[in-house]
Protein backbone atom coordinates (compact mmCIF):
# COMPACT_ATOMS: atom_id res chain seq x y z
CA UNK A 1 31.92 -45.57 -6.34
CA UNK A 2 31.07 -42.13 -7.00
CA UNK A 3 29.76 -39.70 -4.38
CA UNK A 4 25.96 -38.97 -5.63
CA UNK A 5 25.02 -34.82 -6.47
CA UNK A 6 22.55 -33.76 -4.00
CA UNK A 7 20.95 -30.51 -5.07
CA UNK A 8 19.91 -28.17 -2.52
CA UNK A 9 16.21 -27.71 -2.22
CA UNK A 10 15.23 -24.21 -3.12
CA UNK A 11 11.53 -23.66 -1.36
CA UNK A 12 11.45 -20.52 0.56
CA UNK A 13 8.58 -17.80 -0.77
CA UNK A 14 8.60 -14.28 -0.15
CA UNK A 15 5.68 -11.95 1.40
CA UNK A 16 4.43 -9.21 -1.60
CA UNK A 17 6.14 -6.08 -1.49
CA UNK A 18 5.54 -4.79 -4.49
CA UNK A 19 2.31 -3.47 -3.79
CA UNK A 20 -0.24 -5.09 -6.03
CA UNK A 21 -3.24 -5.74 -3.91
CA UNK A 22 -1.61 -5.83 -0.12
CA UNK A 23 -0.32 -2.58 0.15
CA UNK A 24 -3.29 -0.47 -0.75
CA UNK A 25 -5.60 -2.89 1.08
CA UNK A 26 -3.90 -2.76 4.50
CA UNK A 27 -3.30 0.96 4.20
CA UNK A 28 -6.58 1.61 2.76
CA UNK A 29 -8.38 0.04 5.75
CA UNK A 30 -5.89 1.65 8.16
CA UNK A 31 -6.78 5.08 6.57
CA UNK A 32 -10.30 4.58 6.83
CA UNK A 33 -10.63 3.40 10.27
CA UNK A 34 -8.25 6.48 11.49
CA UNK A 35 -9.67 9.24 9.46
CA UNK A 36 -13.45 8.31 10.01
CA UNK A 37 -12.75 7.40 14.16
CA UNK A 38 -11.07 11.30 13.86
CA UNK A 39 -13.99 12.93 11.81
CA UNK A 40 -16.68 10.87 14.12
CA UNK A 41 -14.93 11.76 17.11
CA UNK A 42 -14.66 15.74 15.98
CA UNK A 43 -18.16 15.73 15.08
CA UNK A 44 -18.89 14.45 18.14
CA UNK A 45 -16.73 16.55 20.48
CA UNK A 46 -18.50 19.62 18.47
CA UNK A 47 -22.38 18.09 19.23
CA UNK A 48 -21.63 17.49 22.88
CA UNK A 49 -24.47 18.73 24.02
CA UNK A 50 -27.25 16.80 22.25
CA UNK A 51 -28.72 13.66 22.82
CA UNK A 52 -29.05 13.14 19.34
CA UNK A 53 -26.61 10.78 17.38
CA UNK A 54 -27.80 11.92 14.03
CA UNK A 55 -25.48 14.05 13.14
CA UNK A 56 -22.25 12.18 13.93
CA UNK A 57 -23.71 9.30 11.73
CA UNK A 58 -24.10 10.83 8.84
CA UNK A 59 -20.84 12.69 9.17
CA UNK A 60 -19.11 9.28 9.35
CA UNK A 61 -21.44 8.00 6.46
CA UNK A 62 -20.36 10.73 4.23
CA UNK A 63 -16.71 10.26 5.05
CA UNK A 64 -16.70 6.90 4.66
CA UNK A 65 -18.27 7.13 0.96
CA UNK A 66 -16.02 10.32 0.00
CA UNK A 67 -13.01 8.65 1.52
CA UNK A 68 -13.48 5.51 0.07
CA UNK A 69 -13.80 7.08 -3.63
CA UNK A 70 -11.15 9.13 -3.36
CA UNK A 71 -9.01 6.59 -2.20
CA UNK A 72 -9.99 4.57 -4.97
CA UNK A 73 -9.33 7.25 -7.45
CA UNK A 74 -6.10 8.39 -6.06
CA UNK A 75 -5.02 4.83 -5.93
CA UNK A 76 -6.07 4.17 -9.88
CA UNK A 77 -4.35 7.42 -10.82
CA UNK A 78 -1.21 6.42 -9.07
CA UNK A 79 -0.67 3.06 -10.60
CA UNK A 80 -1.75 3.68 -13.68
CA UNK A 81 0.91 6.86 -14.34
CA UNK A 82 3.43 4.62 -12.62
CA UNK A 83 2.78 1.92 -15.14
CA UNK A 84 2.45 4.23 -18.14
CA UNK A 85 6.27 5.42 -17.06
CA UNK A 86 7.44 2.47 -16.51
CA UNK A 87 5.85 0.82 -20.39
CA UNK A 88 7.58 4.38 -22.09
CA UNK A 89 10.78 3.70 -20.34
CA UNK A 90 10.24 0.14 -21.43
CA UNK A 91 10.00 0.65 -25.32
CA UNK A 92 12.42 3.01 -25.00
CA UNK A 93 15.19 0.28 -23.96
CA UNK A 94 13.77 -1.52 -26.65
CA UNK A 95 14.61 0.85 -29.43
CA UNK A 96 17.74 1.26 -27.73
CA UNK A 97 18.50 -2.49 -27.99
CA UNK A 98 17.71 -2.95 -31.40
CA UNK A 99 19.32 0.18 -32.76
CA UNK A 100 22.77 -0.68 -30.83
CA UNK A 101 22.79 -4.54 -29.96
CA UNK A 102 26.79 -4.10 -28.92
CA UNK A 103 26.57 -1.32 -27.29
CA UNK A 104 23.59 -2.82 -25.01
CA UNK A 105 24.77 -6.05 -24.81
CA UNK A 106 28.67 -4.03 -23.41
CA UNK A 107 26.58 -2.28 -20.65
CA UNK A 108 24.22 -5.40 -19.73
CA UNK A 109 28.28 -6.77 -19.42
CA UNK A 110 29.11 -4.01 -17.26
CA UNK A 111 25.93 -4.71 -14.77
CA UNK A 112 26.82 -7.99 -13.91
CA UNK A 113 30.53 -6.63 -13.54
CA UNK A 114 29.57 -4.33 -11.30
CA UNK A 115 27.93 -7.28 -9.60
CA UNK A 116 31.06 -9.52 -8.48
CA UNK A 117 31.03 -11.39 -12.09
CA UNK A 118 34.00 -11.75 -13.81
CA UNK A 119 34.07 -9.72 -16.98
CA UNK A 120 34.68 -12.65 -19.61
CA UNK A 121 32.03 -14.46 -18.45
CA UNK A 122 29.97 -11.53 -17.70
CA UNK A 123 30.20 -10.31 -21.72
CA UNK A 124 29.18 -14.10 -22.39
CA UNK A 125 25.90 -14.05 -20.57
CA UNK A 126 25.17 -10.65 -21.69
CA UNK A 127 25.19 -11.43 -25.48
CA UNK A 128 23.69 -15.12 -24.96
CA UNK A 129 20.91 -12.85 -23.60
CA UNK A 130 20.89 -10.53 -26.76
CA UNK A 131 20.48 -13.13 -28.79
CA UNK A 132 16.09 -12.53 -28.04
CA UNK A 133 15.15 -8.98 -27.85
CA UNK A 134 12.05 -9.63 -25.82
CA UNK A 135 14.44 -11.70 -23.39
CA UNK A 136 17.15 -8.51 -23.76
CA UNK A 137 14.11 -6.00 -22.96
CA UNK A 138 12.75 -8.00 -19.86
CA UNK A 139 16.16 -8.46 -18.21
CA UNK A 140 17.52 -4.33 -18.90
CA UNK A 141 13.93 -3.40 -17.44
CA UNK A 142 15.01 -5.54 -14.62
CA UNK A 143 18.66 -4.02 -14.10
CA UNK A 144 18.03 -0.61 -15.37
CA UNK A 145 14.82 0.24 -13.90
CA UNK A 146 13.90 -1.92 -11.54
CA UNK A 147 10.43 -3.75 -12.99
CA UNK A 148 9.33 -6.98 -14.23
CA UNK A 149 7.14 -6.05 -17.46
CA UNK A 150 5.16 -9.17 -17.20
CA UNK A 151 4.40 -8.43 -14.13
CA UNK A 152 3.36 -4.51 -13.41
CA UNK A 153 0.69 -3.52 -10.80
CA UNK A 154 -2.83 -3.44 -11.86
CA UNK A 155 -4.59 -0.01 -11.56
CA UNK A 156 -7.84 -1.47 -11.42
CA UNK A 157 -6.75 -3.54 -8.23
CA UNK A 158 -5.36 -1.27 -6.62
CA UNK A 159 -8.51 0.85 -6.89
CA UNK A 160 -10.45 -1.97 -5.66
CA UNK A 161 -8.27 -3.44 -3.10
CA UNK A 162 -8.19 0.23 -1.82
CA UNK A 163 -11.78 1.03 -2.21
CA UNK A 164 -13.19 -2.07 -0.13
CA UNK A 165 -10.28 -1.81 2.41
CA UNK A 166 -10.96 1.88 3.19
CA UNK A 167 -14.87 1.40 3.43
CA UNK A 168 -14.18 -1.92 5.25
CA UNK A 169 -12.14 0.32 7.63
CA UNK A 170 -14.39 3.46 8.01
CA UNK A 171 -17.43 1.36 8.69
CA UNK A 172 -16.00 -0.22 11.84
CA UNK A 173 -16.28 3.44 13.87
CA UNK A 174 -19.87 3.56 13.14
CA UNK A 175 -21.04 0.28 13.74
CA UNK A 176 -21.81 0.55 17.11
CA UNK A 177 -24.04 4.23 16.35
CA UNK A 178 -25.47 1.51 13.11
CA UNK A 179 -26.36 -0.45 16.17
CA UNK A 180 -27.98 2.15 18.56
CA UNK A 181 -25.04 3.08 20.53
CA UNK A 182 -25.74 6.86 21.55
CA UNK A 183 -21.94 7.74 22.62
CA UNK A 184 -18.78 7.71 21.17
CA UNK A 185 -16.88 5.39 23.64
CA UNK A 186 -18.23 2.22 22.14
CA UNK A 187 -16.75 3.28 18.17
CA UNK A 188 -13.38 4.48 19.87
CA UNK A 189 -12.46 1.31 21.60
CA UNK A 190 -14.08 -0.97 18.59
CA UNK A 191 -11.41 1.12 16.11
CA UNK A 192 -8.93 0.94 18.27
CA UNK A 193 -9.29 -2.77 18.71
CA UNK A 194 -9.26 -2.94 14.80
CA UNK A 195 -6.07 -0.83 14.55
CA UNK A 196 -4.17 -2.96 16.92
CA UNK A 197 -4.88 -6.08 14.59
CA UNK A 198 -4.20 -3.88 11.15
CA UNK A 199 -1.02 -2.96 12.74
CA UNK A 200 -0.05 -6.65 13.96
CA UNK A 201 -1.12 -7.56 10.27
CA UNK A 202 1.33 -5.52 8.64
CA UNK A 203 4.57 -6.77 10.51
CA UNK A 204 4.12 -10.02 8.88
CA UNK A 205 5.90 -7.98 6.15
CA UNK A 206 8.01 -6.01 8.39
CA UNK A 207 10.76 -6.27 10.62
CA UNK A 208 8.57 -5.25 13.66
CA UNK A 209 6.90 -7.36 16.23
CA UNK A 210 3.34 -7.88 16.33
CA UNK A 211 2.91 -5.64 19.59
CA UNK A 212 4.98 -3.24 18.86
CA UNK A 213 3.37 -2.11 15.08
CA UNK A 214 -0.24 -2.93 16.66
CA UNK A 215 0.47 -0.73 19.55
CA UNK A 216 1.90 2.01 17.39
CA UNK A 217 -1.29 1.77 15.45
CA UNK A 218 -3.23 2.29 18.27
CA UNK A 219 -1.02 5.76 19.86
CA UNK A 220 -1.54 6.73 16.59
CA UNK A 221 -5.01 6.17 15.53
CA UNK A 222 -5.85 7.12 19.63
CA UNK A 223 -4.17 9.99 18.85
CA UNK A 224 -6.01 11.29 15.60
CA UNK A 225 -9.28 10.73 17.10
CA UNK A 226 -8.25 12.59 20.87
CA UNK A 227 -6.70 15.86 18.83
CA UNK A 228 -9.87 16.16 16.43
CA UNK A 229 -12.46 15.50 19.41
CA UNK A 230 -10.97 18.61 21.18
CA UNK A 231 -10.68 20.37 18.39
CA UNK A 232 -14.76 19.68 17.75
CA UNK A 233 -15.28 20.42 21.53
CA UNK A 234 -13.53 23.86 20.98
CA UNK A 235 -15.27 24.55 17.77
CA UNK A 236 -18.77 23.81 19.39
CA UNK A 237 -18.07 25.40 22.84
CA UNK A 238 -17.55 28.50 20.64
CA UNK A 239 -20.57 28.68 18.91
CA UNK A 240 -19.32 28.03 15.31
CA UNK A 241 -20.77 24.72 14.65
């Protein structure tokens, strides 16, 4: 009686590292809540002396709308000239392929070589490949340059992803001021409950432990807002606000 094939079960899933929508979303609302916690707590080191809230409000208003835009744009810009390099790259392995199918199909060989397979049955699977010039195009993009061409990042999600993430982020700083709060003590330790949780977030990709990348998030974000606070405090003490 003959021993039955059991086939190993293949079920384990990767986080996204490729960027799509995570990356500028986590980053985007760890920007915003670090930048607009520093420009709230400058503007409010540099109005010390008044009562009035006003001022730091709108400050963090305005940097929260020209953050989030230029975040956005930057973000669009970025993937977009990334993808455009990536489709001219693309087409030109196509032309490549189809002008010299042998000499293509020798270095597709040569990859999987250079990879631990043997070289007879490397030079098989290369030209078994060439035998579809889409399915030749797709895997060289994949050795040669590193990207899936079904699969590049969206600009327009990006931009989004970063937009909302950065706004989401520099709103949190000025929620207690949206509230009534007259000091900055409330926004501070509201951010810098919100960076400890963005930083845990992101070690779900990482290496790190929770702790460790929220507590880096919060020396750094802590940080940001103590340096620009005292720099505002200087600026107003002076007279030049």
């Amino acid at each position: 009686m003959s021993t039955p094939v059991v086939t190993p079960e293949i079920g384990h899933e990767h986080a996204d590292v490729t960027g799509g929508w995570l990356r500028p979303a986590l980053f985007g609302a760890m920007d915003g809540l670090v930048s607009n916690v520093a420009l709230v707590a400058g503007v409010a080191g540099g109005t010390a002396g008044s009562s009035d809230s006003t001022a730091v409000l709108l400050a963090g208003l305005a940097g929260l709308s020209a953050g989030a835009f230029s975040m956005a744009v930057g973000e669009y810009n970025s993937v977009a000239s990334q993808a455009e390099a990536a489709l001219k790259e693309i087409a030109k392995e196509r032309r490549e392929i189809t002008a010299n199918v042998e000499g293509e199909t020798a270095e597709l060989a040569a990859t999987y070589v250079e990879k631990g397979v043997e070289p007879a049955l490397a030079l098989q699977v290369a030209r078994q490949i060439h035998r579809d010039v889409d399915t030749a195009v797709h895997v060289h993009a994949q050795e040669e340059l590193g990207v899936d061409p079904d699969d590049l990042a969206s600009p327009m999600l990006a931009a989004v992803s970063s937009f909302a993430a950065f706004a989401f982020g520099a709103l949190v700083p000025l929620l207690p001021y949206l509230f009534g709060a007259g000091a900055l003590l409330p926004g501070v330790l509201l951010t810098l409950l919100a960076l400890f949780c963005c930083g845990a977030a992101v070690t779900r990709v990482t290496i790190r432990p929770w702790w460790y990348g929220g507590l880096r998030m919060v020396l750094l974000g802590g940080g940001a807002a103590g340096v620009t606070y005292l720099v505002g405090s200087l600026v107003g003490g002076a007279g030049l606000g």
